[in-house]
Structure formats: C-alpha cells, structure tokens
C-alpha atoms as a PDB file:
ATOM      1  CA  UNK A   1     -83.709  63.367 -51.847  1.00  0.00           C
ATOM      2  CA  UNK A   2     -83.806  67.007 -50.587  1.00  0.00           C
ATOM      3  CA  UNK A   3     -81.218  69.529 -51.014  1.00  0.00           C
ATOM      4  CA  UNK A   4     -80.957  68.815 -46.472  1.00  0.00           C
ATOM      5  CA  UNK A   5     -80.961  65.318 -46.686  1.00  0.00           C
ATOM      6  CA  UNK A   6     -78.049  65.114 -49.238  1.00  0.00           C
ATOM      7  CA  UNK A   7     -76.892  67.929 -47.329  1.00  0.00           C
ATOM      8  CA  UNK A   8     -76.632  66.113 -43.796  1.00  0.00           C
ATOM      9  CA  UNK A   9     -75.339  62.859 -45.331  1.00  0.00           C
ATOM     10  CA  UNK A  10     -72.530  64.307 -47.116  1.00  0.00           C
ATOM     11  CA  UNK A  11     -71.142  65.600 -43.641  1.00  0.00           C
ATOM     12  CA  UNK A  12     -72.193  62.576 -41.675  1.00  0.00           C
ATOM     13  CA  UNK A  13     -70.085  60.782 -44.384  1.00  0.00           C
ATOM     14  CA  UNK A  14     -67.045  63.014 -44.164  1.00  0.00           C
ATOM     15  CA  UNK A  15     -67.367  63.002 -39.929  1.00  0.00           C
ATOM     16  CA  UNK A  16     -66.967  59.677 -40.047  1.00  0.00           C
ATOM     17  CA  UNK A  17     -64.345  58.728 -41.745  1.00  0.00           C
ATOM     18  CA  UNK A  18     -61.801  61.317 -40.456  1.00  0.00           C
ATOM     19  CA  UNK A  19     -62.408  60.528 -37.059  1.00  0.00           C
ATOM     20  CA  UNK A  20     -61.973  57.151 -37.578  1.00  0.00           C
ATOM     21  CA  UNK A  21     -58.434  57.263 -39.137  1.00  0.00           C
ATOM     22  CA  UNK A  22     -57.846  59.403 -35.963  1.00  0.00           C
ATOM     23  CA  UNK A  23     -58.953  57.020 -33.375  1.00  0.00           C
ATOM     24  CA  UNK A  24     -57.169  54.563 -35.510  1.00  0.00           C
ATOM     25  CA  UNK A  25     -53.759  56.661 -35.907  1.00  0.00           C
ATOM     26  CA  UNK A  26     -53.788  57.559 -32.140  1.00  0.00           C
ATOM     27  CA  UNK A  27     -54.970  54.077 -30.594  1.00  0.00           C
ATOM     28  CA  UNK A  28     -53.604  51.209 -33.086  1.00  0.00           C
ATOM     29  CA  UNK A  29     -50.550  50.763 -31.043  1.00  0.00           C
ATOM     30  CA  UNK A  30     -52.379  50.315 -27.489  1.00  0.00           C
ATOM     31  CA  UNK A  31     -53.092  46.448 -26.324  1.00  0.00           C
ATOM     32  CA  UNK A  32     -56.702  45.893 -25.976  1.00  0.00           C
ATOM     33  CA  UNK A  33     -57.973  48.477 -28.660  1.00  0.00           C
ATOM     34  CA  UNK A  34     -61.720  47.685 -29.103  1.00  0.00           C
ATOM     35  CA  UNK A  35     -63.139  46.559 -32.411  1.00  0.00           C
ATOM     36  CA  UNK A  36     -64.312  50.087 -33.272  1.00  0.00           C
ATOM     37  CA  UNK A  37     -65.202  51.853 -36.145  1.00  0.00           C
ATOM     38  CA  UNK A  38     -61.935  53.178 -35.816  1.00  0.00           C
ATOM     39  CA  UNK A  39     -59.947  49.369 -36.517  1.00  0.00           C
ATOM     40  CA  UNK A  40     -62.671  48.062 -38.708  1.00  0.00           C
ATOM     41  CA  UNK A  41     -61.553  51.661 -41.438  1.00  0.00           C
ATOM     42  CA  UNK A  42     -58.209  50.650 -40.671  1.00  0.00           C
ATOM     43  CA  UNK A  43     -58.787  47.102 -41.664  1.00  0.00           C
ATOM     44  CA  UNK A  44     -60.884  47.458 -44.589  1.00  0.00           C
ATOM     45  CA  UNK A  45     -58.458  50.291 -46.087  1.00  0.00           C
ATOM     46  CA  UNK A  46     -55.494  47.624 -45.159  1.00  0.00           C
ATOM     47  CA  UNK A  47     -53.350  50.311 -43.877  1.00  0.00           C
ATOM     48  CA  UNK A  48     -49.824  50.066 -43.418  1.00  0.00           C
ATOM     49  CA  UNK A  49     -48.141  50.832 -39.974  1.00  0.00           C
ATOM     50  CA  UNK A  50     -46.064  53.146 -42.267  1.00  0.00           C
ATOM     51  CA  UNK A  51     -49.827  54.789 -43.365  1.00  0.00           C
ATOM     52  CA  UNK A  52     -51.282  54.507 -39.472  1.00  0.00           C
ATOM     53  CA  UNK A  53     -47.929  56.894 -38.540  1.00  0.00           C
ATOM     54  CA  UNK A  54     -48.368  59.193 -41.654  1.00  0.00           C
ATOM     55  CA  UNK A  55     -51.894  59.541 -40.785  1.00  0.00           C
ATOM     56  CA  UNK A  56     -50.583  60.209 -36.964  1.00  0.00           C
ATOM     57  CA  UNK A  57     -48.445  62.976 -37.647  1.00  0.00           C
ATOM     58  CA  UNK A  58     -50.878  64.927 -40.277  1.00  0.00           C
ATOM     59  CA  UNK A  59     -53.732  64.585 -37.091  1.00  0.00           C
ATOM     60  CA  UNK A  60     -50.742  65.998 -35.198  1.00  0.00           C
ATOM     61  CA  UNK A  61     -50.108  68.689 -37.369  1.00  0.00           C
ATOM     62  CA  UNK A  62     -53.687  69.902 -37.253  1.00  0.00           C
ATOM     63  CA  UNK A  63     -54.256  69.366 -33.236  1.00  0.00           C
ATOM     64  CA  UNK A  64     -54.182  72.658 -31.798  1.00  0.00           C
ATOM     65  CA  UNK A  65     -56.373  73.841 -34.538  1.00  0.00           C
ATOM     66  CA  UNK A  66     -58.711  71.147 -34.166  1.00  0.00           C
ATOM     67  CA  UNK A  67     -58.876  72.108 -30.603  1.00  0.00           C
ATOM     68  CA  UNK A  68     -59.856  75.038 -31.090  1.00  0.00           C
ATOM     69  CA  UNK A  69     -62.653  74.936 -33.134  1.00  0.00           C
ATOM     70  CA  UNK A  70     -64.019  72.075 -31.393  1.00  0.00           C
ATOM     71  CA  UNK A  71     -64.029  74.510 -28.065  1.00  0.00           C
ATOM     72  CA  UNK A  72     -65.673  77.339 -30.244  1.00  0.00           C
ATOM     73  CA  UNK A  73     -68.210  74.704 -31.649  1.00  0.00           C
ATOM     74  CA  UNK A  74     -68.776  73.603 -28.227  1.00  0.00           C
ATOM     75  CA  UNK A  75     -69.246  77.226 -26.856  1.00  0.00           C
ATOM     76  CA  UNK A  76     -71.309  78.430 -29.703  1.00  0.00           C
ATOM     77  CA  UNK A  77     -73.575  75.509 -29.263  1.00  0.00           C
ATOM     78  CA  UNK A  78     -73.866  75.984 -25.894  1.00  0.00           C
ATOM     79  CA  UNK A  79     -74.943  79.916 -26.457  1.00  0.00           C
ATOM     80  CA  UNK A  80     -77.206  78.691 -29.265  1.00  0.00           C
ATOM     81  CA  UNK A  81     -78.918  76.118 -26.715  1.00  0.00           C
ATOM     82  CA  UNK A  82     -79.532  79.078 -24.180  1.00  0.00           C
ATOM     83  CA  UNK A  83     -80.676  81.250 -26.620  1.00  0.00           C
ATOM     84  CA  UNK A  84     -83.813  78.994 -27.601  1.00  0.00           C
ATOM     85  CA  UNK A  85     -84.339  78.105 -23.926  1.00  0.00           C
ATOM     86  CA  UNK A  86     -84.660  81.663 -23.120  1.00  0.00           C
ATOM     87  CA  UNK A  87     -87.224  82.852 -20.746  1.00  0.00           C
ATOM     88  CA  UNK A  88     -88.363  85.513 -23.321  1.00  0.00           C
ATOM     89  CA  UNK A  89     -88.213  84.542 -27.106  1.00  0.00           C
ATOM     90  CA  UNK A  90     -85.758  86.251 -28.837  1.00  0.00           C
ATOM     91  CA  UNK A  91     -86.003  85.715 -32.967  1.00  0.00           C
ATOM     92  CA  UNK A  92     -82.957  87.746 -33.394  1.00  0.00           C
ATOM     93  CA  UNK A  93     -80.845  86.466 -30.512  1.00  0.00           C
ATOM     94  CA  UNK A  94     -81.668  83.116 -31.546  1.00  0.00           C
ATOM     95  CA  UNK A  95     -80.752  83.457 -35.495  1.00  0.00           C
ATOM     96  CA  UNK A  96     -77.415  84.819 -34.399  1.00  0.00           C
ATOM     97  CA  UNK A  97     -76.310  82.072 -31.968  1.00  0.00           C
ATOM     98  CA  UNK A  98     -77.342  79.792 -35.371  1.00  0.00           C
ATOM     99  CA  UNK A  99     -75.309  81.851 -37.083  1.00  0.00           C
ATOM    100  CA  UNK A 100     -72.517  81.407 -34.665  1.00  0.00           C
ATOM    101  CA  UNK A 101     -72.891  77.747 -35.282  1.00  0.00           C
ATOM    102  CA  UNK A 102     -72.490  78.004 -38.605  1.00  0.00           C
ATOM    103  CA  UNK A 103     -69.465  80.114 -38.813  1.00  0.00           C
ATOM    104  CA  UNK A 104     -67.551  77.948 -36.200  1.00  0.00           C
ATOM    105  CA  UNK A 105     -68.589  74.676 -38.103  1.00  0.00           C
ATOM    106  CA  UNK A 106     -67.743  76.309 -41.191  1.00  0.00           C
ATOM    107  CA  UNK A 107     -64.072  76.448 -39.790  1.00  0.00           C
ATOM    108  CA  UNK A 108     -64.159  72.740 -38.607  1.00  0.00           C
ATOM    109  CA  UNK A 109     -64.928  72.020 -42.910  1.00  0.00           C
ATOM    110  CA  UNK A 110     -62.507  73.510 -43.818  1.00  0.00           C
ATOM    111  CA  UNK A 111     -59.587  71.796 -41.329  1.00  0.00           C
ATOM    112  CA  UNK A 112     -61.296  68.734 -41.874  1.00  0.00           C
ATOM    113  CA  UNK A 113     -60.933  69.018 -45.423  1.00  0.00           C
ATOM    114  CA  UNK A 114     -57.728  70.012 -45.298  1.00  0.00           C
ATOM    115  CA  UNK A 115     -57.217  67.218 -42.982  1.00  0.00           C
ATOM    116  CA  UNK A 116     -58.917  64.666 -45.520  1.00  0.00           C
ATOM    117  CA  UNK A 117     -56.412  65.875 -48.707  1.00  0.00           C
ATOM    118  CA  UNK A 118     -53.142  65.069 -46.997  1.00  0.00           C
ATOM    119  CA  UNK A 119     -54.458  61.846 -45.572  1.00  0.00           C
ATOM    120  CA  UNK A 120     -55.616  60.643 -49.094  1.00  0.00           C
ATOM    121  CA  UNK A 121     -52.193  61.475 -50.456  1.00  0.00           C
ATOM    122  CA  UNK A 122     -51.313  58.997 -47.879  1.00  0.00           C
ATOM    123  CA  UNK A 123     -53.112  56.611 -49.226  1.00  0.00           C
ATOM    124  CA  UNK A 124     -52.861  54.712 -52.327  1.00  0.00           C
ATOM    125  CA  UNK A 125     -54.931  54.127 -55.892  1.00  0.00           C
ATOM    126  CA  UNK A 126     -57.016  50.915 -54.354  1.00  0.00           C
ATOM    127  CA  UNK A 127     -57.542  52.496 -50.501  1.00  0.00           C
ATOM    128  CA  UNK A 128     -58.772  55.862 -52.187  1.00  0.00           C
ATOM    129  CA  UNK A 129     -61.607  53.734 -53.930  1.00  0.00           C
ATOM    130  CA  UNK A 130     -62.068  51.555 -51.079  1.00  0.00           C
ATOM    131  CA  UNK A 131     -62.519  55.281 -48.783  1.00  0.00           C
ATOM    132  CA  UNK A 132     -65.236  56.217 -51.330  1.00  0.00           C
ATOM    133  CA  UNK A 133     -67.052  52.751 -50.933  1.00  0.00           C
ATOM    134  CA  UNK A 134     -66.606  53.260 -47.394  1.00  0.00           C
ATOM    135  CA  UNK A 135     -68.594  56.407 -47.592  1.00  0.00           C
ATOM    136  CA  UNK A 136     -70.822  55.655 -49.725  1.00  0.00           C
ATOM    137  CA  UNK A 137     -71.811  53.085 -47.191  1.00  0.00           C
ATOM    138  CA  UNK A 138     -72.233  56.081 -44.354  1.00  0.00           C
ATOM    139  CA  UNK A 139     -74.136  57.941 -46.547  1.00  0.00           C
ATOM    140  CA  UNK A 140     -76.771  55.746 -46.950  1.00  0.00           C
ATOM    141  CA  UNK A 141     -76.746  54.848 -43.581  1.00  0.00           C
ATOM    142  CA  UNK A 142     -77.076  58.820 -42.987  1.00  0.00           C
ATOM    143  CA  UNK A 143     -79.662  58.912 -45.277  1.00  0.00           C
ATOM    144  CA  UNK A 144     -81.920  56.123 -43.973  1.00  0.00           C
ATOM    145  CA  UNK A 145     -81.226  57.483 -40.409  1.00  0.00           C
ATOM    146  CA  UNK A 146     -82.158  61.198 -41.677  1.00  0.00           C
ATOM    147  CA  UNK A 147     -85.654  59.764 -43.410  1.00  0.00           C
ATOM    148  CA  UNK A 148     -86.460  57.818 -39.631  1.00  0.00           C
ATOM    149  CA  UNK A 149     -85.876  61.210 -38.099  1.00  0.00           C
ATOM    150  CA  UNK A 150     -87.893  63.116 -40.911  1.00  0.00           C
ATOM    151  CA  UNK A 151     -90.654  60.385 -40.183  1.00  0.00           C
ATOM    152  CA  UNK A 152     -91.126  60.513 -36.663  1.00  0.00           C
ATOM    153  CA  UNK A 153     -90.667  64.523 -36.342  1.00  0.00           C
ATOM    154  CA  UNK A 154     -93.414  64.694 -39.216  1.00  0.00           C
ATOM    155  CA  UNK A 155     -95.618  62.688 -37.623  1.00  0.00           C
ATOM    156  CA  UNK A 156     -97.062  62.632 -34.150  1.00  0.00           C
ATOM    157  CA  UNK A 157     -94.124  62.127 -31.988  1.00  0.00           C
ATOM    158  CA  UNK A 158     -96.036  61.954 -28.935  1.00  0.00           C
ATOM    159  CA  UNK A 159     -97.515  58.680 -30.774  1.00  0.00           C
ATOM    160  CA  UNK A 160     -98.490  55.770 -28.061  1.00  0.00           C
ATOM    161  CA  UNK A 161     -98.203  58.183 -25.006  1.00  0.00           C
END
C-alpha cells in the first residue's frame, strides 16, 4: 500500500467517524431520524443518552471553530478550482491555491483531533475498541474505494465510449 493510499484512508477513517457522532449527538433526539451512518455508530458503540449529550456539548464547544474552517476550506477550494480552470495555465498560481488547501485542511486536523480526544474520554474501555474496529472497517473500505479510483484513472477512462 502506498505512502497516498494509507495516507487517504487514514483521513477517510477519521472523517467518518467524527461526523457521525455529530449527526448522532445533534439528531438522536428528533422523531423520524433515518437509519444513517450516524445511528448505526451510535448503536454499535451502545452509547448512553448521558454519552450522546457529552458528545453534544464537546461538538458545541468546537462549533464556531468548525465553522470556520469549513468556510476557509470551502473558499480555498473554490480558489484552487478556478485556478486550474484558468484560461491561461498558471503553475505557480495553481501550487499556491493547493497550498491554500492544505493549510486550511491542516487546521480542520487539528480541531478534529482535538475534537476526537475529548469524545474518546467520553467513551469507555469496550466503545474505544469497538471505535477502532469501527475504523478499521472504513479504512478498508477507503482503501478498496482508493484502488477502484487508482484503477480506472490508470487505465483508459474513456473505456467503452
């Protein structure tokens, strides 16, 4: 497995379980809650409505931040986009927008791992190894999903046109 692949799975596997303790933490009160990701981590960790509200109130805690860098993801993505799609090519303009990404991301790691350490104190011995089974299981799930995309973009993707 490259140094990308393990790479992209490890954050695949960390995006996913966050957000689904905070659809679960916001939305496990509301009637007609769909079977989501979001119940199903809530289920299979067995949390507590004493957990769901701990969990609530460290999201809560980290909301304004989180909004934040979701907007400056969301912008810098949006400057990276326009940079490649650029009338005129533009190596430089487009390694900075990257670069943009990267740093803006880079602060989204660091909440959400800041994020993930007070919601595992939440939880206890047996939900902390059930968590890492839980992403083990994204991360090969990444992983297979990264190799289909490897395939197809190192083929001929225009394949049966």
């Amino acid at each position: 497995m490259t140094r990308t692949t393990k790479t992209i799975a490890a954050l695949a596997a960390t995006a996913l379980l966050i957000p689904a303790l905070v659809l679960a933490a916001h939305r496990s009160s509301r009637a007609g809650f769909p079977h989501g990701l979001a119940k199903r981590a809530v289920e299979r960790l067995d949390l507590t409505p004493e957990q769901v509200q701990d969990v609530r109130e460290i999201l809560a805690g980290h909301k304004q931040e989180l909004a934040g860098e979701l907007a400056r993801i969301k912008d810098a993505r949006g400057k990276l986009f326009e940079a490649i799609h650029a009338e005129t090519y533009s190596e430089p303009a487009i390694r900075n927008a990257a670069a943009a990404v990267g740093r803006a991301e880079a602060d989204l790691a660091v909440t959400r791992g800041q994020i993930t350490q007070e919601v595992r104190q939440v939880l206890t011995p047996e939900q902390q190894a059930e968590a890492k089974e839980m992403l083990a299981d994204v991360r090969a799930f990444a992983n297979a999903f990264a190799d289909r995309l490897r395939d197809r973009l190192t083929g001929d993707p225009l394949a049966g046109l």
